[in-house]
Protein backbone atom coordinates (compact mmCIF):
# COMPACT_ATOMS: atom_id res chain seq x y z
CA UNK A 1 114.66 153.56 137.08
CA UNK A 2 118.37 153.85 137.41
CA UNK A 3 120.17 152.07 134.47
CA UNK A 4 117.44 150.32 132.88
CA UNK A 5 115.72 153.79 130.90
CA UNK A 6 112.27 152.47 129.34
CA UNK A 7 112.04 151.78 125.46
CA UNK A 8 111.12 154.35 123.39
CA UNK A 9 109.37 153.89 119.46
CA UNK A 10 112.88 154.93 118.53
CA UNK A 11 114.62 151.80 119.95
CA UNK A 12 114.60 148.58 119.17
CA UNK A 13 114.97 147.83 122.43
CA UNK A 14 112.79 146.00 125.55
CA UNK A 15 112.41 145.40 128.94
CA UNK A 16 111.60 141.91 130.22
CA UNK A 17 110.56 142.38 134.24
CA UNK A 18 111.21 139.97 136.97
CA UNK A 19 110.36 139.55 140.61
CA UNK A 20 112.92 142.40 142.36
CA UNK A 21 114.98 143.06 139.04
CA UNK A 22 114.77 144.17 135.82
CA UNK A 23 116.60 142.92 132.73
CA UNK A 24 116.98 145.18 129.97
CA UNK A 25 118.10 142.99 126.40
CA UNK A 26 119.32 144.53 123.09
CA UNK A 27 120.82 142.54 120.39
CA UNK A 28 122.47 139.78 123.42
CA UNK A 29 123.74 141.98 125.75
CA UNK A 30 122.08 142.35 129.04
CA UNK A 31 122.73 144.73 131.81
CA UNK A 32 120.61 144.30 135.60
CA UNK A 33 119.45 146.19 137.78
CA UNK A 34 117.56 146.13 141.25
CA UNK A 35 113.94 147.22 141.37
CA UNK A 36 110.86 147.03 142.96
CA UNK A 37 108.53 143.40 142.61
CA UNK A 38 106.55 144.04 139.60
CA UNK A 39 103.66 141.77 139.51
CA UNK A 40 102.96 139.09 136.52
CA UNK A 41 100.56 139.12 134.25
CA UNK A 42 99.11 134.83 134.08
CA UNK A 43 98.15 136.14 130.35
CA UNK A 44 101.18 138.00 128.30
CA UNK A 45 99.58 141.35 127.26
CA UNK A 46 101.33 142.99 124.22
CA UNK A 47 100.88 146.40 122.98
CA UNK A 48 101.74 146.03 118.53
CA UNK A 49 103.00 149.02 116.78
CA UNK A 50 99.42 149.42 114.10
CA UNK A 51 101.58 151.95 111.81
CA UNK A 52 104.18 154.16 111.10
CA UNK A 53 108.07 153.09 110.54
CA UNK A 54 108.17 150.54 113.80
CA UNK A 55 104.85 149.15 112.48
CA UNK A 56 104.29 145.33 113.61
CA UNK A 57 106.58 145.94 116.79
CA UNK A 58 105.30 143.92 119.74
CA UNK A 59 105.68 145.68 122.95
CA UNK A 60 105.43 142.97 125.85
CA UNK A 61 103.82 144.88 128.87
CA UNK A 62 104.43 143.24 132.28
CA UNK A 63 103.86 145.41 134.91
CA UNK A 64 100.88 146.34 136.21
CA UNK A 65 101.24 149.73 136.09
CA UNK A 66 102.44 150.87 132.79
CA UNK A 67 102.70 154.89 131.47
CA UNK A 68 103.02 156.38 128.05
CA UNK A 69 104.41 159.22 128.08
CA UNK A 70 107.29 162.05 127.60
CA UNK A 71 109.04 161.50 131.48
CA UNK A 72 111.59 159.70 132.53
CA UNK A 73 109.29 157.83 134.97
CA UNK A 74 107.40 156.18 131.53
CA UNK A 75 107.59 152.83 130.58
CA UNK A 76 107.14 153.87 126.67
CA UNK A 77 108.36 157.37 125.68
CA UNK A 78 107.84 159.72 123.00
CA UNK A 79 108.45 163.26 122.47
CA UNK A 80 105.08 163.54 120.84
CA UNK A 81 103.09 162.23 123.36
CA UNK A 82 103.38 164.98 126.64
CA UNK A 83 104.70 163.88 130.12
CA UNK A 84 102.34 161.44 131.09
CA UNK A 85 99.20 160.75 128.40
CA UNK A 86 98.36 157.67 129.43
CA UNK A 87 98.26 154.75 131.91
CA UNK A 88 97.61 151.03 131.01
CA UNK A 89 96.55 149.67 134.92
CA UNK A 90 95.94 145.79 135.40
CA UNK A 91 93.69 144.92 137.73
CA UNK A 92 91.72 141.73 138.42
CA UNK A 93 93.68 140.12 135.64
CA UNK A 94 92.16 142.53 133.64
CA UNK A 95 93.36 145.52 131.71
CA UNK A 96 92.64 148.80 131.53
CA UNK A 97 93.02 152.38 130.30
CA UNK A 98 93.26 155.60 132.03
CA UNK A 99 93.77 158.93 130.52
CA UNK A 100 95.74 161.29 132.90
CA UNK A 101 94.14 164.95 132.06
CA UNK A 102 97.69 166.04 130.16
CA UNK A 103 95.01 168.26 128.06
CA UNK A 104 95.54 165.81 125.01
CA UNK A 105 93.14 163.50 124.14
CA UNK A 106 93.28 159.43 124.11
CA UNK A 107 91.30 157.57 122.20
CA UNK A 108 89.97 153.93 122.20
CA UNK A 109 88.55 152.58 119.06
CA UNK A 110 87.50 155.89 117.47
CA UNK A 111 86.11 157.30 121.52
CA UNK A 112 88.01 159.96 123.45
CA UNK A 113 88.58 158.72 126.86
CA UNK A 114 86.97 160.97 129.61
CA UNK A 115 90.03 161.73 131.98
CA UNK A 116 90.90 159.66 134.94
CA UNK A 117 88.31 157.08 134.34
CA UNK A 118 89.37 153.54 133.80
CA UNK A 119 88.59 152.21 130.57
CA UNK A 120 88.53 148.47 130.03
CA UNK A 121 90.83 146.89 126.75
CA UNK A 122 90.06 143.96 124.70
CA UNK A 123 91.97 142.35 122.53
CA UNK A 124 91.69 144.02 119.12
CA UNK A 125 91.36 147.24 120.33
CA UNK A 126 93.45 150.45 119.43
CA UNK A 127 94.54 152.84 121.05
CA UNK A 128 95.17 156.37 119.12
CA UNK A 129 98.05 159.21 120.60
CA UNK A 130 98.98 161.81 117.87
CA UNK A 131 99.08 159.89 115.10
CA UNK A 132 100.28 156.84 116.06
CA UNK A 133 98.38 153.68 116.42
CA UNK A 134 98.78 150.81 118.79
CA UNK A 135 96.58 147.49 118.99
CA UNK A 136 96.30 145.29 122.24
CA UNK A 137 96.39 142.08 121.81
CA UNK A 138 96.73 138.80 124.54
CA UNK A 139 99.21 135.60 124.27
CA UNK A 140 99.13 132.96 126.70
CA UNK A 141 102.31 130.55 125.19
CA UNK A 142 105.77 132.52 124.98
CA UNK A 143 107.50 133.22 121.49
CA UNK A 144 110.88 133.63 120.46
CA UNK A 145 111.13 137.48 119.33
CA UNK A 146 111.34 136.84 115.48
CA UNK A 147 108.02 134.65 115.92
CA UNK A 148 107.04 137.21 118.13
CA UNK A 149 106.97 139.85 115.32
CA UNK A 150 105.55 137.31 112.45
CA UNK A 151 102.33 136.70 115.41
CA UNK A 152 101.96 140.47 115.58
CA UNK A 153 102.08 141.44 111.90
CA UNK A 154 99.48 138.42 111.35
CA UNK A 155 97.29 140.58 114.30
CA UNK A 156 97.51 143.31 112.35
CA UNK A 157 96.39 141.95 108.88
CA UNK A 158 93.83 139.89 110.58
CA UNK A 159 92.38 143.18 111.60
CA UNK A 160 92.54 144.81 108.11
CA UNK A 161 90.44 142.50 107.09
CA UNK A 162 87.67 142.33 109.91
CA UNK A 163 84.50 143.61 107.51
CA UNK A 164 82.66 140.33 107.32
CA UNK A 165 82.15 139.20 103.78
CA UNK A 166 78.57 140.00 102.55
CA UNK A 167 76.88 137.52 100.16
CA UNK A 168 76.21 139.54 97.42
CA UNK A 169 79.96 140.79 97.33
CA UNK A 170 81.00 136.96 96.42
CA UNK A 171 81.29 136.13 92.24
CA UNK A 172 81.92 133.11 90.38
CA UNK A 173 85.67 132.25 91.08
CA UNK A 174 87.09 132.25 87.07
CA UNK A 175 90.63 129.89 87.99
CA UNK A 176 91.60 127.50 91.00
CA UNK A 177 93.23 130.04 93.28
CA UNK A 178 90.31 132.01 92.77
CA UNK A 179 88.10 129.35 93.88
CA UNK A 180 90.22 128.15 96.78
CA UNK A 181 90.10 131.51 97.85
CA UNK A 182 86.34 131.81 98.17
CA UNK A 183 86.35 128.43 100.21
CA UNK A 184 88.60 130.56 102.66
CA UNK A 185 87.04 133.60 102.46
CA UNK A 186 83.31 131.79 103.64
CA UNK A 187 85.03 129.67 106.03
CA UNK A 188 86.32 132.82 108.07
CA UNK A 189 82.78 134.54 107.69
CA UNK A 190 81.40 131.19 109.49
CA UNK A 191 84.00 131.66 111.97
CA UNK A 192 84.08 135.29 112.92
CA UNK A 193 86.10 137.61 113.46
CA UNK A 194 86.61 139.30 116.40
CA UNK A 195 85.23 143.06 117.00
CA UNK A 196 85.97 144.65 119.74
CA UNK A 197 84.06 142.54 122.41
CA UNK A 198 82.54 140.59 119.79
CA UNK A 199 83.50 137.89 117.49
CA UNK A 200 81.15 138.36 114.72
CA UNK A 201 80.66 135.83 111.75
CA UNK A 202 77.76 134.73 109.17
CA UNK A 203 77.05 130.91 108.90
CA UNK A 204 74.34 130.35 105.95
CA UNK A 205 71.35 133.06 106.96
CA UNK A 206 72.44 133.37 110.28
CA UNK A 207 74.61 136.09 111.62
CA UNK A 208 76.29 134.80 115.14
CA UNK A 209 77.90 136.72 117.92
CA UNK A 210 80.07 135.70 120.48
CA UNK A 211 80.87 137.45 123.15
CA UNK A 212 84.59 137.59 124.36
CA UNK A 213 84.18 138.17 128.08
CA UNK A 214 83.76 135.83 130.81
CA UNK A 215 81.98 138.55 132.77
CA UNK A 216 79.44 140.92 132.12
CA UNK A 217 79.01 142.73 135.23
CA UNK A 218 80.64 146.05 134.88
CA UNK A 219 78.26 149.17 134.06
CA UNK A 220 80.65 150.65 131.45
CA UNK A 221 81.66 147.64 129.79
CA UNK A 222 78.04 146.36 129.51
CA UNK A 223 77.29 150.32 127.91
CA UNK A 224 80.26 149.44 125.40
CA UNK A 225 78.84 146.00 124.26
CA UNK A 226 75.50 147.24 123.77
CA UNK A 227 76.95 149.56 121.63
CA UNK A 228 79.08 147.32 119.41
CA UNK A 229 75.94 145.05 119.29
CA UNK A 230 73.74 147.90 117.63
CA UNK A 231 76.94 148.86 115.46
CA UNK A 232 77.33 144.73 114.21
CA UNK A 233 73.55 144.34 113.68
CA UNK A 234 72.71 147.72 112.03
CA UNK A 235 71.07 145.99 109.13
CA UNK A 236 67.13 145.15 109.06
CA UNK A 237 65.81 141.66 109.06
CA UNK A 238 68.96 139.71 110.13
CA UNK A 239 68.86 136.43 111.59
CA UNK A 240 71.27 136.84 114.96
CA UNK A 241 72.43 134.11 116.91
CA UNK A 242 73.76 135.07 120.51
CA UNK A 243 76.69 132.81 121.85
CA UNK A 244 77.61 132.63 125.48
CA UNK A 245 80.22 129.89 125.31
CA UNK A 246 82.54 132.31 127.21
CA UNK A 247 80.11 134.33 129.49
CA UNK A 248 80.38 132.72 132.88
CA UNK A 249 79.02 135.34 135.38
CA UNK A 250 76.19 138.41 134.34
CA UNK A 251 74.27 140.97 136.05
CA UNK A 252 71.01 142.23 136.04
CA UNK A 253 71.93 144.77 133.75
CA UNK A 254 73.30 142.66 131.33
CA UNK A 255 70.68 140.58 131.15
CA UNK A 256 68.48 144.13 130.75
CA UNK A 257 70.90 145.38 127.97
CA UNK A 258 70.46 141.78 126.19
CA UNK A 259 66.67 142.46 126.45
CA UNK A 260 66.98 145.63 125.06
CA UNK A 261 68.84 144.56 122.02
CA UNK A 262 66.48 141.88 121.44
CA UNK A 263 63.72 144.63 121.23
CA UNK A 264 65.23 147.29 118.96
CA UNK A 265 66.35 143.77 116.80
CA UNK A 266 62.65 143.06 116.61
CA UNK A 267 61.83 146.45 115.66
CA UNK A 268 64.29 146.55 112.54
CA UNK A 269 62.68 143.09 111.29
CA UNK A 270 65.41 141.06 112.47
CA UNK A 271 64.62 137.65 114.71
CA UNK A 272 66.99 136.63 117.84
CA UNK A 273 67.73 133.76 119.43
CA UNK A 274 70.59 132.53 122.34
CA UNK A 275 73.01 129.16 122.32
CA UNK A 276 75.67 127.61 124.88
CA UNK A 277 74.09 129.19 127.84
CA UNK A 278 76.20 127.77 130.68
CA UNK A 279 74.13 126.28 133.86
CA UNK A 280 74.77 128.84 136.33
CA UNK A 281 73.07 131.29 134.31
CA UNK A 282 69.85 130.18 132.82
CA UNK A 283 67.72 131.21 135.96
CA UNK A 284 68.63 134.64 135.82
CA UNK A 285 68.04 134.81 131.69
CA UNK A 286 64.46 132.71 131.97
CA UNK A 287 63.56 136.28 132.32
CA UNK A 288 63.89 136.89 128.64
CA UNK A 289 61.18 134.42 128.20
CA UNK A 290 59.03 137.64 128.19
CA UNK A 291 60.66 139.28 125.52
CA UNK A 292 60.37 135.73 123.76
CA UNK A 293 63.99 135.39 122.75
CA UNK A 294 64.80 130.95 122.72
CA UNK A 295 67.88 129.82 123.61
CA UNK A 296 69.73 126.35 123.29
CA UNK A 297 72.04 124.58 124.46
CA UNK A 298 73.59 123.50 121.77
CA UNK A 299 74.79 125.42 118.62
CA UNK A 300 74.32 123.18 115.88
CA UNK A 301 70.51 122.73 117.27
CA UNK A 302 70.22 126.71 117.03
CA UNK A 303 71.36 126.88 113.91
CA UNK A 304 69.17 124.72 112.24
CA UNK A 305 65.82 125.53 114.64
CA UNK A 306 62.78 127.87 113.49
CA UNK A 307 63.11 130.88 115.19
């Protein structure tokens, strides 16, 4: 792209794309050029910096094609990286992964990526290239860029403190901040906090998951859940609460990997139970009747049933 070279870790630079131009900004000046029509994203999709010397740089991505690499051609450059390690694709409003076989790996959340398989993100998840880090995260309001940087370094120390809180880690607060502190500290548990495809949080005895997708349809992304589910619930004789306030649309296999966890759950002592089930999809989930999983429609009633 002629005039408008992509940013680089090394600049403090960025490139805000439009419909048939691009503008690139630094420090109030702005220079334009013509370009192909990039396509919007409805949700702004931001790659943060996780650590190194730029860490807590936001890197707005919209384009729907967007390449990490050492070319020209990339959107994000690095010497470190090769010509072309990576692609993040959008699809669907959805986003997505791809390693391009440079012969160096990519990894998502601790997983090499196969090669030239898509690979779907969430928000929370990290991508790892050499040694540097980068989180995706999801914004749907606009920010002014200092804000911009204060909502990403918040991201990041949200996530440094994801483990969930365990009850006998908590001791008797000895001063007021101390105690304040602990109120805080319990009231995130109850809320969650968000892993991977999960938002994970403890409420009393219970243990409650939410899932963060709207669909659960997708072989691979099913295979990934399942997996953060048996990571989450690892302990024996948990209480676990399943929350589908977000899942609008699942597939047979989902509702077979659901039935699954429900049965190796059983087998490590631990009871199961469902909540916020929307309409459309308590037909297809009557079938877990058979493994004898209940579910309500209401959270508060879950919470406080026998199951």
């Amino acid at each position: 792209m002629r005039g408008s070279p992509p940013p680089t870790l090394e600049s403090r630079s960025f490139l805000v794309y439009k419909h048939g131009e691009c503008t690139r900004s630094r420090e109030g000046a702005a220079s334009r050029t013509r370009s192909i029509a990039w396509v919007f994203l409805d949700m702004k999709f931001y790659l943060i910096v996780a650590n190194g010397p730029k860490q807590g740089t936001p890197i707005e991505i919209t384009i729907d094609l967007f390449i990490l690499g050492s070319d020209k051609m990339c959107q994000l450059r690095s010497k470190k990286f090769g010509p072309r390690r990576c692609a993040l694709v959008t699809q669907d409003k959805k986003v997505f992964i791809r390693d391009m076989d440079s012969g160096k790996p990519t990894v998502v959340n601790g997983e090499v990526l196969p090669p030239g398989q898509l690979w779907a993100l969430h928000a929370g998840d990290r991508i790892t290239i050499e040694k540097l880090e980068l989180m995706i995260q999801f914004r749907e309001k606009p920010l002014a860029q200092r804000d911009l940087e204060e909502w990403a370094a918040h991201c990041l120390d949200a996530d440094l403190g994801r483990e969930l809180i365990e009850e006998d880690e908590f001791h008797s607060p000895t001063n007021a901040s101390e105690a304040a502190q602990s109120i805080i500290d319990r009231l995130s548990a109850q809320r969650g906090l968000i892993k991977g495809r999960l938002r994970v949080g403890i409420d009393g005895s219970v243990t409650t998951v939410r899932f963060n997708d709207r669909h659960l349809v997708e072989e691979a992304e099913i295979a990934l859940v399942k997996r953060e589910l048996q990571d989450e619930l690892s302990k024996p004789n948990l209480r676990v609460l399943l929350d589908f306030k977000n899942v609008r649309r699942l597939s047979t296999g989902a509702v077979v990997m659901i039935t699954d966890v429900a049965r190796w759950l059983r087998n490590k002592g631990s009871t199961v139970a469902m909540c916020r089930i929307s309409g459309e999809l308590t037909p297809i989930l009557r079938v877990l009747e058979v493994e004898h999983v209940p579910f309500y429609l209401d959270k508060k009633v879950a919470m406080t049933a026998r199951w």
